[in-house]
Protein backbone atom coordinates (compact mmCIF):
# COMPACT_ATOMS: atom_id res chain seq x y z
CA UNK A 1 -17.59 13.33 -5.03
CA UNK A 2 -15.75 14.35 -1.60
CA UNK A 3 -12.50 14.00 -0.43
CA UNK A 4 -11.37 12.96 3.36
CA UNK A 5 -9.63 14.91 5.81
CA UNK A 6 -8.19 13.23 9.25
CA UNK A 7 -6.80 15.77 11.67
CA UNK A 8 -5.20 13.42 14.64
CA UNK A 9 -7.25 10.67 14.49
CA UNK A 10 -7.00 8.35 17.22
CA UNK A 11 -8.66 5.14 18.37
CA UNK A 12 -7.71 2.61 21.51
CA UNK A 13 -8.63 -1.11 21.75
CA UNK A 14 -8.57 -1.52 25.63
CA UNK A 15 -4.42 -0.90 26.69
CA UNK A 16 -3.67 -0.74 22.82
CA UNK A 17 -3.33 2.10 20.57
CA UNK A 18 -4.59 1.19 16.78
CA UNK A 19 -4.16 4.52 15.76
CA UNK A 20 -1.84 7.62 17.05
CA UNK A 21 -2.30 11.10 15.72
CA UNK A 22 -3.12 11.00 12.30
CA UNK A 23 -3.35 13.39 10.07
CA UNK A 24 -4.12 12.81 6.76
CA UNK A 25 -5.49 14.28 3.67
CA UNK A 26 -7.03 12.95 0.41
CA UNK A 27 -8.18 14.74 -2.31
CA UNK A 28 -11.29 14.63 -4.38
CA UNK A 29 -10.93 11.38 -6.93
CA UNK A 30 -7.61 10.42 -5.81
CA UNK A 31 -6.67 6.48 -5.61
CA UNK A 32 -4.81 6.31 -2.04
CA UNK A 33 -3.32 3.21 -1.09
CA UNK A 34 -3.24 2.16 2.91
CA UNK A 35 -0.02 0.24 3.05
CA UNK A 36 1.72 -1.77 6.14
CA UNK A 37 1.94 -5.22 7.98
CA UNK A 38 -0.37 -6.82 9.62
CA UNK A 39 -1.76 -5.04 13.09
CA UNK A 40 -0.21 -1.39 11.93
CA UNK A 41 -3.90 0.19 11.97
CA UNK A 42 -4.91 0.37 8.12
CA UNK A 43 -8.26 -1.44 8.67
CA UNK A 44 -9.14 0.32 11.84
CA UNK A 45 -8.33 3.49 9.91
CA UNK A 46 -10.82 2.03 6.89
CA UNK A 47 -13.55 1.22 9.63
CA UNK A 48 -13.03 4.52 11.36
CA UNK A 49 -13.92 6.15 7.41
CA UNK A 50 -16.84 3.71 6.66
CA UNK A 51 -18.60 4.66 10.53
CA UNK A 52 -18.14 1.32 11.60
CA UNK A 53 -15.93 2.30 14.93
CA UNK A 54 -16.08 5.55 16.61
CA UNK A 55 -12.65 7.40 17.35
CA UNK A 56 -11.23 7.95 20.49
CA UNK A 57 -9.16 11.38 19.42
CA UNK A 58 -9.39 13.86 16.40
CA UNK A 59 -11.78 14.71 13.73
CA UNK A 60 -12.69 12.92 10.44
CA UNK A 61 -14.38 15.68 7.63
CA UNK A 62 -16.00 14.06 4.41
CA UNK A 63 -15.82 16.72 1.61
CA UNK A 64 -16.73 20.16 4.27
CA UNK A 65 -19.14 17.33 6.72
CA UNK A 66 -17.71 16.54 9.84
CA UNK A 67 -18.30 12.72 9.94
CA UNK A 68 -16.71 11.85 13.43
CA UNK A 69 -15.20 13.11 16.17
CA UNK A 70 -14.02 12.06 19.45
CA UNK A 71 -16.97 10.16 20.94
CA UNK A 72 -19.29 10.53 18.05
CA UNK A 73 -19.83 8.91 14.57
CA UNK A 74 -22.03 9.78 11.98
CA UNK A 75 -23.81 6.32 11.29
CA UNK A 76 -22.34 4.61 8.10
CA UNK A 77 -25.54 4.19 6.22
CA UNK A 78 -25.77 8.45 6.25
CA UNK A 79 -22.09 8.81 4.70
CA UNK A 80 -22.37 7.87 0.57
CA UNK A 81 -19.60 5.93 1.19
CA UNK A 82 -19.67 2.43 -0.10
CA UNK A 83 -16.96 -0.53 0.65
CA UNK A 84 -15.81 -4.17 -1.00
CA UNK A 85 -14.81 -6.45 1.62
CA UNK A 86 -12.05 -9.26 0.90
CA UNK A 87 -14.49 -11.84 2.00
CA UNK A 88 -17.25 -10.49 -0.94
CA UNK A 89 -20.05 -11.03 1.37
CA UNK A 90 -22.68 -11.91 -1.09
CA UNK A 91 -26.29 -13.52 -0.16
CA UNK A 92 -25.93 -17.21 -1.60
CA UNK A 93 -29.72 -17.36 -2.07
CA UNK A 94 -29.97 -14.38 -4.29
CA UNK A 95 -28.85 -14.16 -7.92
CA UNK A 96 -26.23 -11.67 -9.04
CA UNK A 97 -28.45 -9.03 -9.97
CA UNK A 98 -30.22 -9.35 -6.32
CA UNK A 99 -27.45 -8.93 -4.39
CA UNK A 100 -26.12 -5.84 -6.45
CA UNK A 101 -29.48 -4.32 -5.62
CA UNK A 102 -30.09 -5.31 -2.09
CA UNK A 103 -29.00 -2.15 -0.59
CA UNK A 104 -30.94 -0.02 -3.44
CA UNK A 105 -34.16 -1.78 -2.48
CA UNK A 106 -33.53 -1.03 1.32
CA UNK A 107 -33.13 2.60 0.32
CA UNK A 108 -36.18 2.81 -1.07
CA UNK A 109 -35.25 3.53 -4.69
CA UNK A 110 -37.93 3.37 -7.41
CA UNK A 111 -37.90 0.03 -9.24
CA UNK A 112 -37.23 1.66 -12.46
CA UNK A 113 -34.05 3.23 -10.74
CA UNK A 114 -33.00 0.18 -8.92
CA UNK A 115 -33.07 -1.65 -12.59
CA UNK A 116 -31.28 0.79 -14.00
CA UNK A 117 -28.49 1.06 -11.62
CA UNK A 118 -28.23 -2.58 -11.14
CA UNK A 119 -27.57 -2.84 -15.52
CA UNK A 120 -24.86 0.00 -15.52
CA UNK A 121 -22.38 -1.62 -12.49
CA UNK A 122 -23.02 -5.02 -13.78
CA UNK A 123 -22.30 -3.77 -17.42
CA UNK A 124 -19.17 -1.74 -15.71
CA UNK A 125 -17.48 -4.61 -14.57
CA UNK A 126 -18.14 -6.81 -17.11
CA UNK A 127 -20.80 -9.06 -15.63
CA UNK A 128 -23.90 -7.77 -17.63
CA UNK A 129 -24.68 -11.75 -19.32
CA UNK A 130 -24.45 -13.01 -15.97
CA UNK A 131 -27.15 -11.20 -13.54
CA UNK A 132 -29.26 -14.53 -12.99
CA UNK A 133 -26.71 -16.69 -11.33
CA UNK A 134 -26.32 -17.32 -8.33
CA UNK A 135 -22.80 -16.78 -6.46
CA UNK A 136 -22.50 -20.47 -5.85
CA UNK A 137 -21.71 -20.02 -9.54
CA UNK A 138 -19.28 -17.68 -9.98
CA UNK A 139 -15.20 -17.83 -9.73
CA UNK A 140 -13.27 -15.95 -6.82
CA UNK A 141 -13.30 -12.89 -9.62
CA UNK A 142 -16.24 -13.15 -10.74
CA UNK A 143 -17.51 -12.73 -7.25
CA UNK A 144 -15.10 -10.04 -6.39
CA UNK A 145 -16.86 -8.24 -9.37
CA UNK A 146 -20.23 -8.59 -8.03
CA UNK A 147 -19.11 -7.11 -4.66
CA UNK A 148 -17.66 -4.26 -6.39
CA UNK A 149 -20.94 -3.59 -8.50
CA UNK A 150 -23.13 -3.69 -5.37
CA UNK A 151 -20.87 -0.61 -4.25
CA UNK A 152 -20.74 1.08 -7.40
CA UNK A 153 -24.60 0.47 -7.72
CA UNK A 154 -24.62 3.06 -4.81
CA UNK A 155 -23.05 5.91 -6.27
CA UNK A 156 -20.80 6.31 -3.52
CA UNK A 157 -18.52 9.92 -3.31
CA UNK A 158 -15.71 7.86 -1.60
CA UNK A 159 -15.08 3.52 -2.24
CA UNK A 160 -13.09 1.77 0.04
CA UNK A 161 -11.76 -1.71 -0.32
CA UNK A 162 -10.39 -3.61 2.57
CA UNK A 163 -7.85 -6.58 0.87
CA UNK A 164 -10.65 -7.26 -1.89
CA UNK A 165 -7.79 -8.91 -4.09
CA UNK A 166 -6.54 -11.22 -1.15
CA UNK A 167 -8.44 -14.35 -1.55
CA UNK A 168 -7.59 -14.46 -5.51
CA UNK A 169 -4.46 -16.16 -6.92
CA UNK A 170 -1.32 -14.33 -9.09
CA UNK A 171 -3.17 -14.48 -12.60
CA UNK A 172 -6.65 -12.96 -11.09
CA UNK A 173 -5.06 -10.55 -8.97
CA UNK A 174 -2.92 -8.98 -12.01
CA UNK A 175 -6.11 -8.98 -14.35
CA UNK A 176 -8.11 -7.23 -11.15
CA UNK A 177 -5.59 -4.61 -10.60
CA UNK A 178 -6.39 -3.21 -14.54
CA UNK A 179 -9.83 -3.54 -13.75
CA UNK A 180 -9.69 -1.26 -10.42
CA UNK A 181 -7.44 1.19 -12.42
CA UNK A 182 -10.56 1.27 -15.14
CA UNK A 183 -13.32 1.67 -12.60
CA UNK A 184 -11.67 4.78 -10.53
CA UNK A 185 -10.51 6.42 -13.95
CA UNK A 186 -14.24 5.98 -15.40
CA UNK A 187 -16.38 7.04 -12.29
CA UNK A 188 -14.10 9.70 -10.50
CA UNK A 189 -14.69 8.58 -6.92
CA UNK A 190 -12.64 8.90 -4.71
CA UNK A 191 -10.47 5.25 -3.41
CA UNK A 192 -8.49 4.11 -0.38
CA UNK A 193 -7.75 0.93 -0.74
CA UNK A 194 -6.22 -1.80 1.70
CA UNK A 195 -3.80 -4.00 1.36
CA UNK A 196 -0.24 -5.42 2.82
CA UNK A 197 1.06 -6.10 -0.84
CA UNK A 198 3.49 -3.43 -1.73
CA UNK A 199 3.51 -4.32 -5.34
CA UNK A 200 -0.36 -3.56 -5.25
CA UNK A 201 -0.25 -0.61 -3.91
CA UNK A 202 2.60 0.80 -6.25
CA UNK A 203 0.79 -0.77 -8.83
CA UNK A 204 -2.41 1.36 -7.94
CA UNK A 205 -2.23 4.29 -6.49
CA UNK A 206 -1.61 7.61 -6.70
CA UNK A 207 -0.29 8.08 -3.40
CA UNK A 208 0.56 5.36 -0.87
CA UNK A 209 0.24 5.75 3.02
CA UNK A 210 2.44 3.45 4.95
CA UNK A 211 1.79 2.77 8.40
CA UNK A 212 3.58 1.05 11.55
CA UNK A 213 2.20 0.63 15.10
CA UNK A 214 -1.03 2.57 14.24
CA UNK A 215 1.18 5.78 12.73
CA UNK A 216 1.59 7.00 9.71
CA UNK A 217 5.59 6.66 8.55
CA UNK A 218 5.14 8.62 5.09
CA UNK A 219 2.70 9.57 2.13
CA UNK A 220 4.11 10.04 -1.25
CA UNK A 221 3.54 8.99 -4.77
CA UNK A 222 4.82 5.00 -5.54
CA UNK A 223 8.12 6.43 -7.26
CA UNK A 224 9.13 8.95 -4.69
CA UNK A 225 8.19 5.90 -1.81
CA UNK A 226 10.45 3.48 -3.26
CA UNK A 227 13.40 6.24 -4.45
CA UNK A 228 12.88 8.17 -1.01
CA UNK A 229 12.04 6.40 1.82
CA UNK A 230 11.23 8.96 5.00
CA UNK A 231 12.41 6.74 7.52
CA UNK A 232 13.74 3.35 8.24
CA UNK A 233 10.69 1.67 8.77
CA UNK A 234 9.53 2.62 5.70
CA UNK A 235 12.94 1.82 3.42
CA UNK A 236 13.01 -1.78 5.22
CA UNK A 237 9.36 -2.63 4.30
CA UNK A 238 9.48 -1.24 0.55
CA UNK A 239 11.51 -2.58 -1.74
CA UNK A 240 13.34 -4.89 0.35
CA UNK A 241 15.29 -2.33 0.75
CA UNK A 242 18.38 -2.34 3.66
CA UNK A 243 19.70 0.04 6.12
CA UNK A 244 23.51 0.32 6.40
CA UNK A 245 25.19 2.93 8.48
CA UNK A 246 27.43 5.56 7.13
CA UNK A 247 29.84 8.40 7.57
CA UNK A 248 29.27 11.42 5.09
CA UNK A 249 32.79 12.55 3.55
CA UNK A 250 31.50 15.42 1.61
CA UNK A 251 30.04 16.14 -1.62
CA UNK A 252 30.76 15.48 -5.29
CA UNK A 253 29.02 16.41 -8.67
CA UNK A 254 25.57 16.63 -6.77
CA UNK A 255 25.66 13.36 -4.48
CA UNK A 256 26.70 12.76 -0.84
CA UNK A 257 30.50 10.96 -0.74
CA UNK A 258 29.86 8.93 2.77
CA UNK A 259 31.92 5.74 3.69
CA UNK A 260 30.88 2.46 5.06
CA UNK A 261 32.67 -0.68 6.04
CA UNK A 262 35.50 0.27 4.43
CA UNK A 263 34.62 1.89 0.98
CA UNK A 264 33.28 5.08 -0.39
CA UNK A 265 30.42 5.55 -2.19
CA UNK A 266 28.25 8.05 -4.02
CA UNK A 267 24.54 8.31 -3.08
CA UNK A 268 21.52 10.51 -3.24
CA UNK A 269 20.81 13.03 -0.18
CA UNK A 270 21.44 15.46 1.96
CA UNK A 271 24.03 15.79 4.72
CA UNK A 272 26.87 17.50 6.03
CA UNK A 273 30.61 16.20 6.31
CA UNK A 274 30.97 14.19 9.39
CA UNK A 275 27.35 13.30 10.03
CA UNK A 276 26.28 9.83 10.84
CA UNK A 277 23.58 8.64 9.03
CA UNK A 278 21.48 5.77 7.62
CA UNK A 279 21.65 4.91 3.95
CA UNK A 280 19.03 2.74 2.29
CA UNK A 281 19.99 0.34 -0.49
CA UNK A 282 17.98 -2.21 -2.55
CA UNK A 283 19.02 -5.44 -4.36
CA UNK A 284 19.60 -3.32 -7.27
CA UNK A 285 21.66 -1.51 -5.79
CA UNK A 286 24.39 -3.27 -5.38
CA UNK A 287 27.39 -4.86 -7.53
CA UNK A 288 29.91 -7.43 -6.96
CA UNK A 289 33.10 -6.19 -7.86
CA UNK A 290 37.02 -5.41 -6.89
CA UNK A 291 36.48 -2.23 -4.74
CA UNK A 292 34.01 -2.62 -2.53
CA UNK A 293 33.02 -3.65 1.11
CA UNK A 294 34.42 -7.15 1.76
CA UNK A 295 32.21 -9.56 2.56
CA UNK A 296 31.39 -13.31 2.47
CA UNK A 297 28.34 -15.47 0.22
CA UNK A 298 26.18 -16.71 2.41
CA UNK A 299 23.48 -18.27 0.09
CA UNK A 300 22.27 -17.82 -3.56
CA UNK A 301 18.23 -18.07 -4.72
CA UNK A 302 17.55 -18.36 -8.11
CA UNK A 303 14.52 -16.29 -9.33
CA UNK A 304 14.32 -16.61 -12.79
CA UNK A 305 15.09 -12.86 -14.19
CA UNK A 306 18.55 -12.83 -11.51
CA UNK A 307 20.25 -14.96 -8.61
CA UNK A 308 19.86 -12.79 -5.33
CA UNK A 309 23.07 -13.22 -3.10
CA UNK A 310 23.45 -12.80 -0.04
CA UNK A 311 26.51 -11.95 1.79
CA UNK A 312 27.69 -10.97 5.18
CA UNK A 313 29.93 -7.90 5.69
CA UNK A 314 33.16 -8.98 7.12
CA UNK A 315 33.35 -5.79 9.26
CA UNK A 316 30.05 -6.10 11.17
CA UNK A 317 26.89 -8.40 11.34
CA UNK A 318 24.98 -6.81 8.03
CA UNK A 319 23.81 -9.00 5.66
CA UNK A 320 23.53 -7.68 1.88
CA UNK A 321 21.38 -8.96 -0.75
CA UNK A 322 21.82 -8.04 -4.14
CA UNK A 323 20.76 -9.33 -7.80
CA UNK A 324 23.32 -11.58 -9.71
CA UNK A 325 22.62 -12.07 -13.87
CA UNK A 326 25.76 -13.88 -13.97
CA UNK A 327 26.94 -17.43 -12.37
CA UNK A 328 26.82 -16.31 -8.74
CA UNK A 329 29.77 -17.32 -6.74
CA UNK A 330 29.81 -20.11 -4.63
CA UNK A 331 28.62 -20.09 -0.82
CA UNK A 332 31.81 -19.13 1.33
CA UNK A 333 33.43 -17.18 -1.18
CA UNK A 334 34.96 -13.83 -0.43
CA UNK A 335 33.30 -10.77 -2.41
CA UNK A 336 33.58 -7.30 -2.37
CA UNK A 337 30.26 -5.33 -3.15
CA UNK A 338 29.92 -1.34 -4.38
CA UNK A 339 26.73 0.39 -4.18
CA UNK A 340 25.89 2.09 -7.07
CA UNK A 341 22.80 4.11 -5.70
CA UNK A 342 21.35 4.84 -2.10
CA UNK A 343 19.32 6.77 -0.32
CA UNK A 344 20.51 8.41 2.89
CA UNK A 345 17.47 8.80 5.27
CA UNK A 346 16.53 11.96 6.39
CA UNK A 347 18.27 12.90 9.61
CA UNK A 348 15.97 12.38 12.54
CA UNK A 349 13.52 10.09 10.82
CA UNK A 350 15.09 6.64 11.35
């Protein structure tokens, strides 16, 4: 098994960087998540680990192997590293238990080997009844399943899955996510997975990567992501979280006293009396009641668990959403919301 080390990666598409300076580490076995919208540079990063693009800056290491550098890429069929793509990409003319072998027979493997192999993965994902059919016959999990025994079948020190859960709907998606958790824990590889679905990646792995504009914004573990958010970019795309600014007052009992639109709060932090800052809140967050900022209902959604609200601060443009379990007031009323948690950014970082 290996781990990967990028030490400022970078890699131009004509006039456009797709990725600036990264640095990033992953350790032996982990399950790291590549998280961000569309265009922020987690696939190039993905191709750039499989050898399918050649960077334009840094160094990428495999376990102690130097895999590329600027200029140069070790070819992808030389780097035991194996990858499910979201579109499955399995031969329609060959049965399951064909395509899981395909790349074993081009290897060279002895039959008794390729057989062998092709039995475990198939068994490992629950597909061992099923090796003669042909793809045409499968569901959109079933297939997924097949791709990701044709990468297991490799015995691959690093797996990396671009979206793989993107063409299947809520139910298969949920069951899938168990089912990725079960493969990492029972073969030890190392995973970076792909996706733009936040509640994936929390769901997942053991660190997430978020990245904007071809940059990394932070790594952490899901809790301290979604609790700590590094910067703004990162607090605005987790969590639906929102960015008010503040004034810090001073301290109390542990938390930062800061002010905002007219009320005080308590929040989580650091900062100095006097400082300006940013402080991220969530739905959650937030209460209706007789003390807070003043501010004006906008619209209420129903979504089954709460009403979100949404209301405009009567001091500025800021829009607030927050979770209602009540009857939510009417649109036009006047409201005044407290925050009951926050995170103030770091300073520097917005």
């Amino acid at each position: 098994m290996a781990g990967m080390t990028a030490s400022g990666l970078g890699k131009r598409f004509g006039e456009t960087d797709a990725l600036r300076a990264v640095d990033l580490a992953i350790e032996n076995g982990e399950f790291l998540a590549l998280l961000g919208p569309s265009g922020c540079g987690k696939t190039t990063l993905l191709r750039l680990i499989a050898g399918f693009e050649v960077p334009d800056a840094g160094e990428l290491h495999l376990g102690d192997e130097v895999v590329a550098r600027a200029g140069w890429a070790l070819p992808p069929e030389e780097r035991n590293v194996g990858m499910v793509f979201q579109s499955y990409a399995l031969w329609p003319h060959m049965s399951v238990a064909d395509n899981v072998g395909f790349a074993l027979k081009v290897r060279g493997l002895e039959a008794g080997e390729c057989r062998r192999r092709i039995e475990d993965a198939l068994e490992l994902v629950g597909l061992g009844g099923l090796s003669r059919r042909k793809p045409a016959e499968l569901s959109g999990g079933q297939k997924q399943r097949v791709a990701l025994a044709r990468c297991l079948a490799m015995q691959p020190s690093v797996v990396l899955l671009d979206e793989p859960l993107a063409n299947l709907d809520a139910h298969l998606r949920e069951a899938m996510q168990i089912e990725f958790r079960r493969f990492h824990r029972e073969i030890g590889a190392t995973f970076v997975y792909v996706t733009h679905d936040q509640s994936e990646a929390m769901a997942l792995a053991d660190r997430v990567a978020v990245m904007d504009r071809g940059a990394l914004q932070q790594v952490a573990a899901p809790r301290e992501l979604y609790a700590e958010p590094a910067t703004e970019m990162v607090a605005r795309f987790v969590g639906r979280g929102m960015v008010l600014p503040v004034t810090v007052v001073g301290q109390d009992s542990g938390f930062i006293v800061a002010e905002a639109f007219g009320a005080q709060m308590r929040v989580r932090g650091t900062a100095a009396a006097g400082e300006e800052r940013l402080l991220c809140v969530r739905p959650a967050d937030l209460a209706l009641d007789g003390a807070g900022m003043e501010a004006r209902v906008t619209a209420a959604a129903f979504q089954g668990a709460a009403t979100i609200v949404s209301a405009q601060i009567e001091q500025g443009e800021h829009v607030l959403r927050l979770e209602c379990h009540g009857l939510p007031p009417e649109e036009g009323a006047a409201v005044r919301i407290s925050v009951r948690d926050g995170w103030l950014l770091p300073a520097g970082r917005a």
